[in-house]
N, C-alpha and C. Protein backbone atom coordinates (compact mmCIF):
# COMPACT_ATOMS: atom_id res chain seq x y z
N UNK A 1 -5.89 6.88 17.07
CA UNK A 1 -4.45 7.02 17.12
C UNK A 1 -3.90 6.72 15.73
N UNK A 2 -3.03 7.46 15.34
CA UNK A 2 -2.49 7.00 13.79
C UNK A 2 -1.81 5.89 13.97
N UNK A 3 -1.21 5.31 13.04
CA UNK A 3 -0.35 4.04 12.79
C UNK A 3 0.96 4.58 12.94
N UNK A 4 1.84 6.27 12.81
CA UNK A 4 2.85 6.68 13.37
C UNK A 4 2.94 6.17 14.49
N UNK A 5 2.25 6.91 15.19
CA UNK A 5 1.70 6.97 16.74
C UNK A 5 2.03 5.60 17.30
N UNK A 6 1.52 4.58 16.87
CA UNK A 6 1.03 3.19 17.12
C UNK A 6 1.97 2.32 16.66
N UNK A 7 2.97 2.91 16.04
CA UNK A 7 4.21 2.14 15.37
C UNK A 7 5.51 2.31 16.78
N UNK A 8 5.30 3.07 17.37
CA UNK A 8 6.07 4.16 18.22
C UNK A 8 5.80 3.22 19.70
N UNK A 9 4.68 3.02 20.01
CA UNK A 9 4.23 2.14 21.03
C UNK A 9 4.39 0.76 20.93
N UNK A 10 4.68 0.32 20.01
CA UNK A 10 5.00 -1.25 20.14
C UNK A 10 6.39 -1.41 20.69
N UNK A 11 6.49 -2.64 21.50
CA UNK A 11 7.46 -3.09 21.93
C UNK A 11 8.34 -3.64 20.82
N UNK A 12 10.26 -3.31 21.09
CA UNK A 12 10.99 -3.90 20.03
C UNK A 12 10.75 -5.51 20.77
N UNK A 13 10.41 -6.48 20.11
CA UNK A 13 10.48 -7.30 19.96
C UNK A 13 11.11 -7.97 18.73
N UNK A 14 11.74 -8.97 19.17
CA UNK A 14 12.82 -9.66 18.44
C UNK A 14 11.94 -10.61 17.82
N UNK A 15 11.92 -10.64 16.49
CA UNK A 15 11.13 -11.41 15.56
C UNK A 15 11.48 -11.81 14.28
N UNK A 16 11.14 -13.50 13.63
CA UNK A 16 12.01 -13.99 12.84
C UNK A 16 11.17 -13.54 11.36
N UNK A 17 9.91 -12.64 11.55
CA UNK A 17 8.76 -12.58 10.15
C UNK A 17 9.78 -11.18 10.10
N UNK A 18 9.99 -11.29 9.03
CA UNK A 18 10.27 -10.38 7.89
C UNK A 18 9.12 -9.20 7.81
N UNK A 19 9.89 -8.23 7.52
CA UNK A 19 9.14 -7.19 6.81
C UNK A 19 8.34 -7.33 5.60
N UNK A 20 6.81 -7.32 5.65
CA UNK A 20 6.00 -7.51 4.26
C UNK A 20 6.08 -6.57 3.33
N UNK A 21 6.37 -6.53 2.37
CA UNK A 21 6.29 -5.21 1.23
C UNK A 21 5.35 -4.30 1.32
N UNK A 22 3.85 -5.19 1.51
CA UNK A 22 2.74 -4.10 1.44
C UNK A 22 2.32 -3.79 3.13
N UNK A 23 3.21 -3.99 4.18
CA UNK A 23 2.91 -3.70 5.33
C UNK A 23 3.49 -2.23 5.11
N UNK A 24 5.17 -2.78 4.59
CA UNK A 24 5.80 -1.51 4.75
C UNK A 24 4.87 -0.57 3.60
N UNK A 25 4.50 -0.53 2.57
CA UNK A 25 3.91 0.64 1.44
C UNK A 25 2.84 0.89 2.49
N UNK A 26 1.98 0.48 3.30
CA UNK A 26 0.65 0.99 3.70
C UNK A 26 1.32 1.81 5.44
N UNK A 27 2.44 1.58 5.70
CA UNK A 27 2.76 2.48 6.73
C UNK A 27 3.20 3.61 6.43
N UNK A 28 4.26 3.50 5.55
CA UNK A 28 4.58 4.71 4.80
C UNK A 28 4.08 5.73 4.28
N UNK A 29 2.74 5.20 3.29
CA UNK A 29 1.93 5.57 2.92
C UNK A 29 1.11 6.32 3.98
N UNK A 30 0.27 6.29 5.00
CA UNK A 30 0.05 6.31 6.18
C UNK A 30 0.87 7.64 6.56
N UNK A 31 2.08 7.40 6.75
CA UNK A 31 2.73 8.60 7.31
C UNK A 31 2.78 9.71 5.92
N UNK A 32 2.98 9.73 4.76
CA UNK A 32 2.53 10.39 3.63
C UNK A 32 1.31 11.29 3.97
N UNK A 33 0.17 10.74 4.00
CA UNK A 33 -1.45 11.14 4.24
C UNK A 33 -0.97 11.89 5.12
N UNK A 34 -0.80 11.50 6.63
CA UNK A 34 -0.99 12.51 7.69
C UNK A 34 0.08 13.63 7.25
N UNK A 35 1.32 13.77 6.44
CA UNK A 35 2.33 15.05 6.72
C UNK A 35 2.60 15.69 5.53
N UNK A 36 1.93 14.91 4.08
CA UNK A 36 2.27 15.58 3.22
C UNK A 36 1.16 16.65 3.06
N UNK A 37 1.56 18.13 2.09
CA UNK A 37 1.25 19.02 1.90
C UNK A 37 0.91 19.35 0.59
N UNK A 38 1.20 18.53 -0.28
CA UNK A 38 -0.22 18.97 -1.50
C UNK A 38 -0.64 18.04 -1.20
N UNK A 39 -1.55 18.47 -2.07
CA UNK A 39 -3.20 18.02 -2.07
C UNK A 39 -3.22 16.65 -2.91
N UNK A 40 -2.86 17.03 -4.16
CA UNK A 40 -3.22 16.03 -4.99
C UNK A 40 -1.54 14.38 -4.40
N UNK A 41 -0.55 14.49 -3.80
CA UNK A 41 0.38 13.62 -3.24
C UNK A 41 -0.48 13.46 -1.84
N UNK A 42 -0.69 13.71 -1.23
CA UNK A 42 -1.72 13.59 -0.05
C UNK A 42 -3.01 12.49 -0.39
N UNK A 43 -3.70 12.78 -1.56
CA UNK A 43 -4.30 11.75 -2.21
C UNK A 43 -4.06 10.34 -2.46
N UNK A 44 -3.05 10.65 -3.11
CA UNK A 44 -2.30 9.47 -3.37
C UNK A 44 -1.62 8.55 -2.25
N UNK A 45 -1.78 9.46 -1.11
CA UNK A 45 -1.25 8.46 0.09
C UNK A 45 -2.15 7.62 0.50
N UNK A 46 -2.60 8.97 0.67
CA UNK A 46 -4.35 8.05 1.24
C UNK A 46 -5.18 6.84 0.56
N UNK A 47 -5.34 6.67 -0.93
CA UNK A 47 -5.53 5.60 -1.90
C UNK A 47 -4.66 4.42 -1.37
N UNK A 48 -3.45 4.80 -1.46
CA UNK A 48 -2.13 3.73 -1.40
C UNK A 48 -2.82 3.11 -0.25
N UNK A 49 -2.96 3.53 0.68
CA UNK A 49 -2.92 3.39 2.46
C UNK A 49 -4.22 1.94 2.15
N UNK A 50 -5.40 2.49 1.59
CA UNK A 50 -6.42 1.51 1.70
C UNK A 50 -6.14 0.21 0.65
N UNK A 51 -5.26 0.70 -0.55
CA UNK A 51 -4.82 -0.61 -1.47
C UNK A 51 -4.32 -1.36 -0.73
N UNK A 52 -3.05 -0.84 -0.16
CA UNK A 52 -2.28 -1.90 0.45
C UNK A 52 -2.97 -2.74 2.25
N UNK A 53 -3.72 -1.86 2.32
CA UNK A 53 -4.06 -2.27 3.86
C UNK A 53 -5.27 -3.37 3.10
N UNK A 54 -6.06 -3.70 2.42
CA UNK A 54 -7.19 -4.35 1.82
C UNK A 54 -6.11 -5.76 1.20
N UNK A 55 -4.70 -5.42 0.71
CA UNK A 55 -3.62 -6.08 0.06
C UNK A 55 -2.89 -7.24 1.77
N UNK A 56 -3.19 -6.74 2.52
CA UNK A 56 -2.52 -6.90 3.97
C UNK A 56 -3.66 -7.74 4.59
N UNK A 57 -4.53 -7.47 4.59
CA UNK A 57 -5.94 -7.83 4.91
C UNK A 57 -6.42 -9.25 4.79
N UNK A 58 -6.08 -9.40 3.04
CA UNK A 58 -6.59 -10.95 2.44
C UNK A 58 -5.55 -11.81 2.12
N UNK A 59 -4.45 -11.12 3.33
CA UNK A 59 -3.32 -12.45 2.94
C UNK A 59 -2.28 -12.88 4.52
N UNK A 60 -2.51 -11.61 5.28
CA UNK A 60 -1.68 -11.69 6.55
C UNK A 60 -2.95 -11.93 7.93
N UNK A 61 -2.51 -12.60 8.78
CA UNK A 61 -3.25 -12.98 10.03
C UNK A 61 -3.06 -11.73 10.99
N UNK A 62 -3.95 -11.49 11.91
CA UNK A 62 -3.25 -10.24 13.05
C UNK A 62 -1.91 -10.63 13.33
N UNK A 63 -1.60 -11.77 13.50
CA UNK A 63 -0.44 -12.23 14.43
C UNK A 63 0.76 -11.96 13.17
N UNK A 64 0.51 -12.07 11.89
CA UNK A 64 1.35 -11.95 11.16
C UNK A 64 1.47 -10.72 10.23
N UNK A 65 0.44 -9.95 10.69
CA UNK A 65 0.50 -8.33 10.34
C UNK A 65 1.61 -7.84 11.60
N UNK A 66 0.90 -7.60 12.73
CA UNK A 66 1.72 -7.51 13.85
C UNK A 66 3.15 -7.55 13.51
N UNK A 67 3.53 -9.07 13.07
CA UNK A 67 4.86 -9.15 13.33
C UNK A 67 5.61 -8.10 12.09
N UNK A 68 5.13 -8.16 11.29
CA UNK A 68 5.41 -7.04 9.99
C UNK A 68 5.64 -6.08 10.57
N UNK A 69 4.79 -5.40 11.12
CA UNK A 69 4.69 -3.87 11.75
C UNK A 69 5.99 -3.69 12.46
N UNK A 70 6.18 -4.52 12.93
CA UNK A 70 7.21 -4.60 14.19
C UNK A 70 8.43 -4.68 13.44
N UNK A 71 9.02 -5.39 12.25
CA UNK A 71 9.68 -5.50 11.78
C UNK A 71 10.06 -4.47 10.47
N UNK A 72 8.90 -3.56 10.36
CA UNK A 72 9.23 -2.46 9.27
C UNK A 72 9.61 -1.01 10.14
N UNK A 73 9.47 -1.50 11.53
CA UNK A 73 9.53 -0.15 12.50
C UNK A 73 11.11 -0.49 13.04
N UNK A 74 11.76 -1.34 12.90
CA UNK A 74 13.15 -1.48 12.98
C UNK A 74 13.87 -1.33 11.25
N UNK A 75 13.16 -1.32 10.41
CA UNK A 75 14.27 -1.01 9.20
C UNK A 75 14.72 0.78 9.19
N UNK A 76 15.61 0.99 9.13
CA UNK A 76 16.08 2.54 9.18
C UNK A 76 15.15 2.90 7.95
N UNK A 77 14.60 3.97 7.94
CA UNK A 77 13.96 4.57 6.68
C UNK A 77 14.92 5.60 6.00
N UNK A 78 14.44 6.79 7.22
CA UNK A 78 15.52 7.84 7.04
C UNK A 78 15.55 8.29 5.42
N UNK A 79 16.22 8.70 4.63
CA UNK A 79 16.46 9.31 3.16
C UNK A 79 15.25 8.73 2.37
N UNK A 80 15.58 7.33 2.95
CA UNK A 80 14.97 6.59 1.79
C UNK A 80 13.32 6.27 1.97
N UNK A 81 12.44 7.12 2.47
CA UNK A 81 11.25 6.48 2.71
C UNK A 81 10.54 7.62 1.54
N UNK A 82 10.93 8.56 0.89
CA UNK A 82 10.43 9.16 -0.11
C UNK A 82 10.48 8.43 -1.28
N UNK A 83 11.51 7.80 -1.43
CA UNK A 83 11.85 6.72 -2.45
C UNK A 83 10.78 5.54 -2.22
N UNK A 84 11.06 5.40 -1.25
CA UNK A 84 9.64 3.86 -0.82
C UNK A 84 8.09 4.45 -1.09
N UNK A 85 7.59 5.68 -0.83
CA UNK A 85 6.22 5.88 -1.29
C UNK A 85 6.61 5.89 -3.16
N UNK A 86 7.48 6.35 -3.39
CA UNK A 86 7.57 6.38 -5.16
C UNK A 86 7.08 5.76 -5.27
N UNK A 87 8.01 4.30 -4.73
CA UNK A 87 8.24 3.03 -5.58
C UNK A 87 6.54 2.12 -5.00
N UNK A 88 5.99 2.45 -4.11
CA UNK A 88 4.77 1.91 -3.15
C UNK A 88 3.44 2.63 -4.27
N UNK A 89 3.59 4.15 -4.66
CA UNK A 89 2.60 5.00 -5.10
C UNK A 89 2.95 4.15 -7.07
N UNK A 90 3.96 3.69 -7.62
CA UNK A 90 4.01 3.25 -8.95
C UNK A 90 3.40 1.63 -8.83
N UNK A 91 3.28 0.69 -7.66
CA UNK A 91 2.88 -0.57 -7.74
C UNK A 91 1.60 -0.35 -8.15
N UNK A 92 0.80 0.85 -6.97
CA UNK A 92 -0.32 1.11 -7.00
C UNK A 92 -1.04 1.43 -8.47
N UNK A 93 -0.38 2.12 -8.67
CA UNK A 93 -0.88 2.57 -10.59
C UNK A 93 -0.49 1.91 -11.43
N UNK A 94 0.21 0.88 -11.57
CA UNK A 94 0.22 -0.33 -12.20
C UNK A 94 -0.50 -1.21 -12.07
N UNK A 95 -1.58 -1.42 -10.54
CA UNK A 95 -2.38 -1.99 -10.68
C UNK A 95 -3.50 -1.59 -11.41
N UNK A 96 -3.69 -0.11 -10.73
CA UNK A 96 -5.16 0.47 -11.53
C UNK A 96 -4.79 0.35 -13.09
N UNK A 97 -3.42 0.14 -13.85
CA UNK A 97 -3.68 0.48 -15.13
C UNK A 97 -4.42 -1.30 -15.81
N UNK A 98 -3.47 -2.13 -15.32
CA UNK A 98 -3.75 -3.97 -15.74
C UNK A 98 -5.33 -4.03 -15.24
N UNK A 99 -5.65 -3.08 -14.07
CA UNK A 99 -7.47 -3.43 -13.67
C UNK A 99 -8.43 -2.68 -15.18
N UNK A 100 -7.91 -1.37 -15.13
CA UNK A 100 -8.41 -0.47 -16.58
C UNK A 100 -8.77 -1.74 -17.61
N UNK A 101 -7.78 -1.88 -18.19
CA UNK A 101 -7.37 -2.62 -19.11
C UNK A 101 -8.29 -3.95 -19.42
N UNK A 102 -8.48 -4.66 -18.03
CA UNK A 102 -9.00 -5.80 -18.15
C UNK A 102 -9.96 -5.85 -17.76
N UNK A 103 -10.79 -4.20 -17.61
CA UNK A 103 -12.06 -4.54 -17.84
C UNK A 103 -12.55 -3.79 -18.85
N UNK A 104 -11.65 -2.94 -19.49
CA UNK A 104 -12.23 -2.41 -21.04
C UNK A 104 -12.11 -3.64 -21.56
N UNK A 105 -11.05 -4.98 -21.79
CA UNK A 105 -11.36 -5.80 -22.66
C UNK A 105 -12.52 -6.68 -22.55
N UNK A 106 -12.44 -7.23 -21.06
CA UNK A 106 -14.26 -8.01 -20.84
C UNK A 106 -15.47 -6.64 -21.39
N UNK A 107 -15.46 -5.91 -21.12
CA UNK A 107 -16.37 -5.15 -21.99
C UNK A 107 -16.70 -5.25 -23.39
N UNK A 108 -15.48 -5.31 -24.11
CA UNK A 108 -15.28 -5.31 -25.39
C UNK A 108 -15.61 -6.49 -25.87
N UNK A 109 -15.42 -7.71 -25.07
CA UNK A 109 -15.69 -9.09 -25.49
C UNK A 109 -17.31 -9.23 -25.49
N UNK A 110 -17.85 -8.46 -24.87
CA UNK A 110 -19.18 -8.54 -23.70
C UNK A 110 -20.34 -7.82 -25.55
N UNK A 111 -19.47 -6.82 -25.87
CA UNK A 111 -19.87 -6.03 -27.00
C UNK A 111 -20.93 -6.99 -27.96
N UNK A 112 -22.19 -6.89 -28.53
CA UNK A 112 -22.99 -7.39 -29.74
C UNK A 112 -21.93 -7.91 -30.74
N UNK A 113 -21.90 -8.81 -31.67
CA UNK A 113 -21.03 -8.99 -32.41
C UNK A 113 -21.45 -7.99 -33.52
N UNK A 114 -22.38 -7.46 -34.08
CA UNK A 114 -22.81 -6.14 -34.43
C UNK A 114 -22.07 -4.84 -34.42
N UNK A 115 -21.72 -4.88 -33.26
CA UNK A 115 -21.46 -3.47 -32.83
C UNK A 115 -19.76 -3.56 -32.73
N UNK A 116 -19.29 -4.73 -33.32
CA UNK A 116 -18.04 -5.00 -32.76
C UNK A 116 -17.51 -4.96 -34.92
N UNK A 117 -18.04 -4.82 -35.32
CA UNK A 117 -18.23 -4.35 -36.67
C UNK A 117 -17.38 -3.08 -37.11
């Protein structure tokens, strides 16, 4: 069942946890993958989807994913959820660029002092 799907079936329950940032980027994202139509933005959902769900993973409990879910399925999206993968799909590539980065420099440190000549 997708996470649309499964967003749709939860009960509104009244809950005091806030919406998580990367609950909401990995649902969104999520709905991106399954409906968008190029190829290469379709990609990019799909990436997003496992960053943020791996991001969701090593920091939220079921009980406190849950309550996220529940609480990003009551924020109106509407206009603005194209804007939210933007802004969800630019966190993402800001990470890959600071990850790039910091491991060309441990590389570079890693370098012969020779070769660093």
């Amino acid at each position: 069942m997708s996470l649309a799907v499964g967003l749709s079936l939860l009960p509104a329950v009244a809950t005091a946890q806030a919406a998580d940032p990367d609950v909401r980027c990995m649902l969104v994202s999520n709905v991106f993958a399954e409906k968008e139509a190029d190829p290469k933005k379709k990609q990019v959902a799909i990436i997003s989807v496992a960053y943020y769900l791996g991001r969701i993973d090593a920091k939220l409990s079921p009980a406190q994913f849950r309550s996220s879910v529940i609480a990003v399925g009551k924020e109106p999206m509407g206009k603005e959820i194209a804007q939210t993968m933007t802004n969800c799909a630019r966190g993402l590539q800001a990470k890959q660029i600071a990850t790039a980065e910091l491991i060309q420099g441990v590389a570079k440190s890693q370098q012969p002092a020779a070769a660093k000549k």
